[in-house]
N, C-alpha and C. Protein backbone atom coordinates (compact mmCIF):
# COMPACT_ATOMS: atom_id res chain seq x y z
N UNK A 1 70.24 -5.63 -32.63
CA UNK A 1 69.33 -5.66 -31.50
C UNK A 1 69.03 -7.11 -31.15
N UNK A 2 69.83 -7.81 -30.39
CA UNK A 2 69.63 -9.10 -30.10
C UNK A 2 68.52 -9.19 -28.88
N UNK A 3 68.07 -8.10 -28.34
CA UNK A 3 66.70 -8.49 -27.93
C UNK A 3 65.48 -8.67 -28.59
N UNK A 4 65.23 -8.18 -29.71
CA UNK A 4 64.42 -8.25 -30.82
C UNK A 4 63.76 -9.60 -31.47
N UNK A 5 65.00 -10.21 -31.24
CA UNK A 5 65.63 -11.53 -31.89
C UNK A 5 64.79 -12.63 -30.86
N UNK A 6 65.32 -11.84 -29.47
CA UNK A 6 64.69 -12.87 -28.42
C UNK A 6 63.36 -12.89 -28.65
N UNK A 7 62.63 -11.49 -28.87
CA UNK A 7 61.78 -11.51 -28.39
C UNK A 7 60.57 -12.08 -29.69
N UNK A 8 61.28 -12.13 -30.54
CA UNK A 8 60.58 -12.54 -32.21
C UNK A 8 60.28 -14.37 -31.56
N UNK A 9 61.39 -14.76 -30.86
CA UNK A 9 61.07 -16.50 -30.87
C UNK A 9 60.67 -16.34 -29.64
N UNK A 10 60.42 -15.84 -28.60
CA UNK A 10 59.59 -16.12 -27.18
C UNK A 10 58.17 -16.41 -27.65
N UNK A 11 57.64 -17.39 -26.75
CA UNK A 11 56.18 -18.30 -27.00
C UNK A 11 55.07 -17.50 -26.86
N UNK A 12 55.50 -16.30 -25.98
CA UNK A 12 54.52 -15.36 -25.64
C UNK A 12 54.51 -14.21 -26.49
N UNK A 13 52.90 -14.00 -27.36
CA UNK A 13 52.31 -13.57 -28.16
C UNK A 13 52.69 -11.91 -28.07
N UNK A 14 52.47 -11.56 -26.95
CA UNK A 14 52.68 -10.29 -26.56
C UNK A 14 54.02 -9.29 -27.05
N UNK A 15 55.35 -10.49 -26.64
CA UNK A 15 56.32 -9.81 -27.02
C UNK A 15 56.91 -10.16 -28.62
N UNK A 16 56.05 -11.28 -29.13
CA UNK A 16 56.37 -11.32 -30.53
C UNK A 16 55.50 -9.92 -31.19
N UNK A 17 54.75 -9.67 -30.23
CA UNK A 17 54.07 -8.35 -31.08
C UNK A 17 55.05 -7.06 -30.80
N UNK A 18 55.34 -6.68 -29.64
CA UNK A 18 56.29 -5.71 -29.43
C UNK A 18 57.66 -5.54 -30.22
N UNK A 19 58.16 -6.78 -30.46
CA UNK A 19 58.99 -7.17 -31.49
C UNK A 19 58.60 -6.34 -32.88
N UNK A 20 57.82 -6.97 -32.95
CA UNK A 20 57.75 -6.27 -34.34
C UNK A 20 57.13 -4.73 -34.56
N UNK A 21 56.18 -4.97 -33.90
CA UNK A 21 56.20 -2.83 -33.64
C UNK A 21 57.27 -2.50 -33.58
N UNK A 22 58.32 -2.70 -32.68
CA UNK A 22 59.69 -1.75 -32.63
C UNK A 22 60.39 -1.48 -33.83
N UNK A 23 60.33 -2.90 -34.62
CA UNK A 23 61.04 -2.87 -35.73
C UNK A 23 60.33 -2.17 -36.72
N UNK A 24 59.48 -2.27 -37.17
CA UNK A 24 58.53 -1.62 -37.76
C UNK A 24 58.74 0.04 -37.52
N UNK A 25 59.08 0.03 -36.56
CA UNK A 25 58.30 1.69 -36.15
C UNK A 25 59.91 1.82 -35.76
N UNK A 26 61.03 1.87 -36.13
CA UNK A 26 62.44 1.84 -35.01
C UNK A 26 62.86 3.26 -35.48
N UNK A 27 62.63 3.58 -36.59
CA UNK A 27 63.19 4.79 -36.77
C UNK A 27 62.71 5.85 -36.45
N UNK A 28 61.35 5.92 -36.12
CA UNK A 28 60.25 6.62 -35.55
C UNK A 28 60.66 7.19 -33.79
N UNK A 29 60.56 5.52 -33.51
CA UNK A 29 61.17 5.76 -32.12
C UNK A 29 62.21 6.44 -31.98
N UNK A 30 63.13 6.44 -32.51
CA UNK A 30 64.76 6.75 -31.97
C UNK A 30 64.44 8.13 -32.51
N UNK A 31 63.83 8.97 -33.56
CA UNK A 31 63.37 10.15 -34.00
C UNK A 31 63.03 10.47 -33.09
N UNK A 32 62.13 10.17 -32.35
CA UNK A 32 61.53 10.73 -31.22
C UNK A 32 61.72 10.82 -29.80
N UNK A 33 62.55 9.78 -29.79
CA UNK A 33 64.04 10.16 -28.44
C UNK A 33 64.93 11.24 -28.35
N UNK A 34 65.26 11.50 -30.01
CA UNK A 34 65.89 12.63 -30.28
C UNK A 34 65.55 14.15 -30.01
N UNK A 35 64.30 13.94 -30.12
CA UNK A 35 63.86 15.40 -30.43
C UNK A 35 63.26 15.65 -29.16
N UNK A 36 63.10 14.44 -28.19
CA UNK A 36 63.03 14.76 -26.43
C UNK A 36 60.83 15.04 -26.89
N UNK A 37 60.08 14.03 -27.56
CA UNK A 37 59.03 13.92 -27.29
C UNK A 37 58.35 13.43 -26.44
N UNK A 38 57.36 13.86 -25.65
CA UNK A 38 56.84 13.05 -25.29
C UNK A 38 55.34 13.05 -25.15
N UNK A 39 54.54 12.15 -24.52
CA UNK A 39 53.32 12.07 -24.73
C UNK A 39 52.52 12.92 -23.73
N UNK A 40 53.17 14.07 -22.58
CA UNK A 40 52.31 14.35 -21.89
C UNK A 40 51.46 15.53 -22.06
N UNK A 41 50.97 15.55 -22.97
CA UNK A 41 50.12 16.68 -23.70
C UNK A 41 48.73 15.83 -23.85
N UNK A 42 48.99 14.38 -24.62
CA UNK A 42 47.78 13.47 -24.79
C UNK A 42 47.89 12.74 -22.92
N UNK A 43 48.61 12.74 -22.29
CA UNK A 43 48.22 12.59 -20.47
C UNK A 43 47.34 12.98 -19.88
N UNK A 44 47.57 14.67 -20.42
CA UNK A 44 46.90 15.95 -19.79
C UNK A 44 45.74 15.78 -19.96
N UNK A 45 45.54 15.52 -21.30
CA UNK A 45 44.29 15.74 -21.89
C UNK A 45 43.11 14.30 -21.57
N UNK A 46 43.84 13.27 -21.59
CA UNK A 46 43.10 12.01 -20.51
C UNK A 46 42.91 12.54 -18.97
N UNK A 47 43.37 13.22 -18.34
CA UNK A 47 43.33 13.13 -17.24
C UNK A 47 41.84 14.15 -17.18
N UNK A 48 42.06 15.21 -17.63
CA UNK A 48 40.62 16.19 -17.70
C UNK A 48 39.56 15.21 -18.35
N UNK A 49 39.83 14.34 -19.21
CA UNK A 49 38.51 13.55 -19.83
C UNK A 49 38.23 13.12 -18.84
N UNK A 50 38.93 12.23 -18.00
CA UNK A 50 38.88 11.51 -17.15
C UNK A 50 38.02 12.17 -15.74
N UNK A 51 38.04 13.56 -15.51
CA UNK A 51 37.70 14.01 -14.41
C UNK A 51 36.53 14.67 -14.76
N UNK A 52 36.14 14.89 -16.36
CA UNK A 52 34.76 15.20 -17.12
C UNK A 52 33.81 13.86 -16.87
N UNK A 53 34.63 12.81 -17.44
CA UNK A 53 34.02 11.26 -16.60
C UNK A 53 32.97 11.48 -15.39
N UNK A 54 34.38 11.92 -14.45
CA UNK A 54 33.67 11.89 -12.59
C UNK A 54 32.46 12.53 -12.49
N UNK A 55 32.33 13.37 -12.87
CA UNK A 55 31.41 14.32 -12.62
C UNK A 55 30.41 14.43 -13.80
N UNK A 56 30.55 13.19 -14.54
CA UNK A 56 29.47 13.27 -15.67
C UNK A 56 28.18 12.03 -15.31
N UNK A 57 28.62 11.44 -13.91
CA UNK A 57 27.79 10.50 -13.64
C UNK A 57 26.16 10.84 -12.97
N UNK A 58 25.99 12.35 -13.25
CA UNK A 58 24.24 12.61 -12.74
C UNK A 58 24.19 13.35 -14.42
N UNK A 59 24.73 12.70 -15.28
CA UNK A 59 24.06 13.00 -17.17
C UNK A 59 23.30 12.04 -17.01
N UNK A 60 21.78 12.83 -17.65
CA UNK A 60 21.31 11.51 -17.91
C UNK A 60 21.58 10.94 -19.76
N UNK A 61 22.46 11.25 -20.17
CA UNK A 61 22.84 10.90 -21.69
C UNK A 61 23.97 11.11 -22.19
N UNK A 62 24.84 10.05 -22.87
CA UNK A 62 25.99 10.23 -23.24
C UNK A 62 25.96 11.34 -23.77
N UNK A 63 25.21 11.96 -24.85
CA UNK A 63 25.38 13.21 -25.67
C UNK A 63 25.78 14.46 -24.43
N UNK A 64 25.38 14.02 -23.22
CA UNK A 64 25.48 15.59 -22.52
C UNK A 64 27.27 15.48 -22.25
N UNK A 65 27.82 14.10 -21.97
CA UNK A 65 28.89 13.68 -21.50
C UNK A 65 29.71 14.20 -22.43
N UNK A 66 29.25 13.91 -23.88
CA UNK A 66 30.31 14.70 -24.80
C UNK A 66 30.31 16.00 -25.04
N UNK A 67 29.18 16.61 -24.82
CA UNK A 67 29.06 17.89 -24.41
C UNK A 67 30.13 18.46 -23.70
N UNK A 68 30.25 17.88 -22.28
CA UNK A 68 30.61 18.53 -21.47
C UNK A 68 32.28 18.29 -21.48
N UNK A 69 33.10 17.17 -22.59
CA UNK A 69 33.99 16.70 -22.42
C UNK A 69 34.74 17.46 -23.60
N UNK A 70 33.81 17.85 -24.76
CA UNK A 70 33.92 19.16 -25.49
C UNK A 70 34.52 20.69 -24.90
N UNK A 71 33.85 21.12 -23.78
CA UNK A 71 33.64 22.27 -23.16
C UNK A 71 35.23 22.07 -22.82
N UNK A 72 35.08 21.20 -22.02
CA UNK A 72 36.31 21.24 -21.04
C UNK A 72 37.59 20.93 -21.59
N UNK A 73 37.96 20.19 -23.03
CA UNK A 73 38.57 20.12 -23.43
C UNK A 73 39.27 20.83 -24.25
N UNK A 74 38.24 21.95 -24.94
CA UNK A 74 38.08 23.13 -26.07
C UNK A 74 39.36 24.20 -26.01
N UNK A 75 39.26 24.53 -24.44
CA UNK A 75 40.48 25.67 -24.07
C UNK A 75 39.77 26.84 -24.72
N UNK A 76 38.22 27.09 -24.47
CA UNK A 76 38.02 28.56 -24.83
C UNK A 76 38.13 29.32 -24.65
N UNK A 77 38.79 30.42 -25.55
CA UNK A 77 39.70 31.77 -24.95
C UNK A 77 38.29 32.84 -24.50
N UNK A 78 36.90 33.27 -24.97
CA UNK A 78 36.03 33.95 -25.22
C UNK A 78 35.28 33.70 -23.67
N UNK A 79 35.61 32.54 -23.05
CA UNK A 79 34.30 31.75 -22.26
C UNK A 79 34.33 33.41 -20.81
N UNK A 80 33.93 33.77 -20.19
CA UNK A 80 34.00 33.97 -18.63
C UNK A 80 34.18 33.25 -17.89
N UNK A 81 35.00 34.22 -16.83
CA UNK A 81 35.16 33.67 -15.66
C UNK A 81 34.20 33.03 -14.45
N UNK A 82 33.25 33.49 -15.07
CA UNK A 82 32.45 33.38 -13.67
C UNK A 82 30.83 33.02 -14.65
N UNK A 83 30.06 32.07 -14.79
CA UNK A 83 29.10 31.97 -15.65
C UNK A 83 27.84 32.83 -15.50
N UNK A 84 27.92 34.20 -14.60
CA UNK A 84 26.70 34.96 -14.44
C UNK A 84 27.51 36.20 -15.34
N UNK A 85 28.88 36.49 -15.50
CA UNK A 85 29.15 37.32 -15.94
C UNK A 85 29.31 37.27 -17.43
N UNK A 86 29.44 38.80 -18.00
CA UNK A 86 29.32 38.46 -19.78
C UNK A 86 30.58 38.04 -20.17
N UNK A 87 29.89 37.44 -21.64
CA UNK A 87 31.61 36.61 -22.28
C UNK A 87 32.03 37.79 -23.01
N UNK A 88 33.17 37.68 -23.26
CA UNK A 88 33.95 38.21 -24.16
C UNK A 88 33.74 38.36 -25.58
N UNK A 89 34.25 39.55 -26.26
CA UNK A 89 33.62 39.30 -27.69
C UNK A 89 34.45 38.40 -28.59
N UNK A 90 33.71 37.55 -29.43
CA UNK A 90 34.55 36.52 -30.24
C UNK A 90 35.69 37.81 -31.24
N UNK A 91 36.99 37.96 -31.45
CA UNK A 91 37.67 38.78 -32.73
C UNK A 91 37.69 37.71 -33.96
């Protein structure tokens, strides 16, 4: 990997760090090229935090924010559809 190489003696800090993560982690990576992983499961799941965020700005307290970033994140099978109607029984 003669980019590796480059990137171990470039002045800039950044890619002497990438450098060595890769190497460090190379077999990991290429494992995980293999097996066709990818990260959009932890995407998904930023993007709903992210939109729990938007609409968390009339909380008046972080605790409600995690509350609500809980809820939405949870995937509860039991919850209703409609919040006047009854939930489901927990099995």
């Amino acid at each position: 990997m003669a980019w590796t190489s480059w990137a171990r003696r470039c002045r800039l800090e950044p890619f002497k760090k990438l450098a060595a993560t890769i190497k460090e982690r190379f077999d990991a990576v290429v494992r995980g090229m293999l097996d066709h992983r990818s990260n959009a499961f932890v995407e998904s799941m930023n993007g709903q935090l992210q939109q729990a965020k938007r609409a968390a700005r009339g909380y008046r307290t972080a605790k409600n924010f995690i509350a609500i970033a809980y809820l939405r994140l949870s995937r509860l099978k039991n919850l209703p559809d409609h919040p006047f109607s009854a939930a489901a029984a927990v099995r």
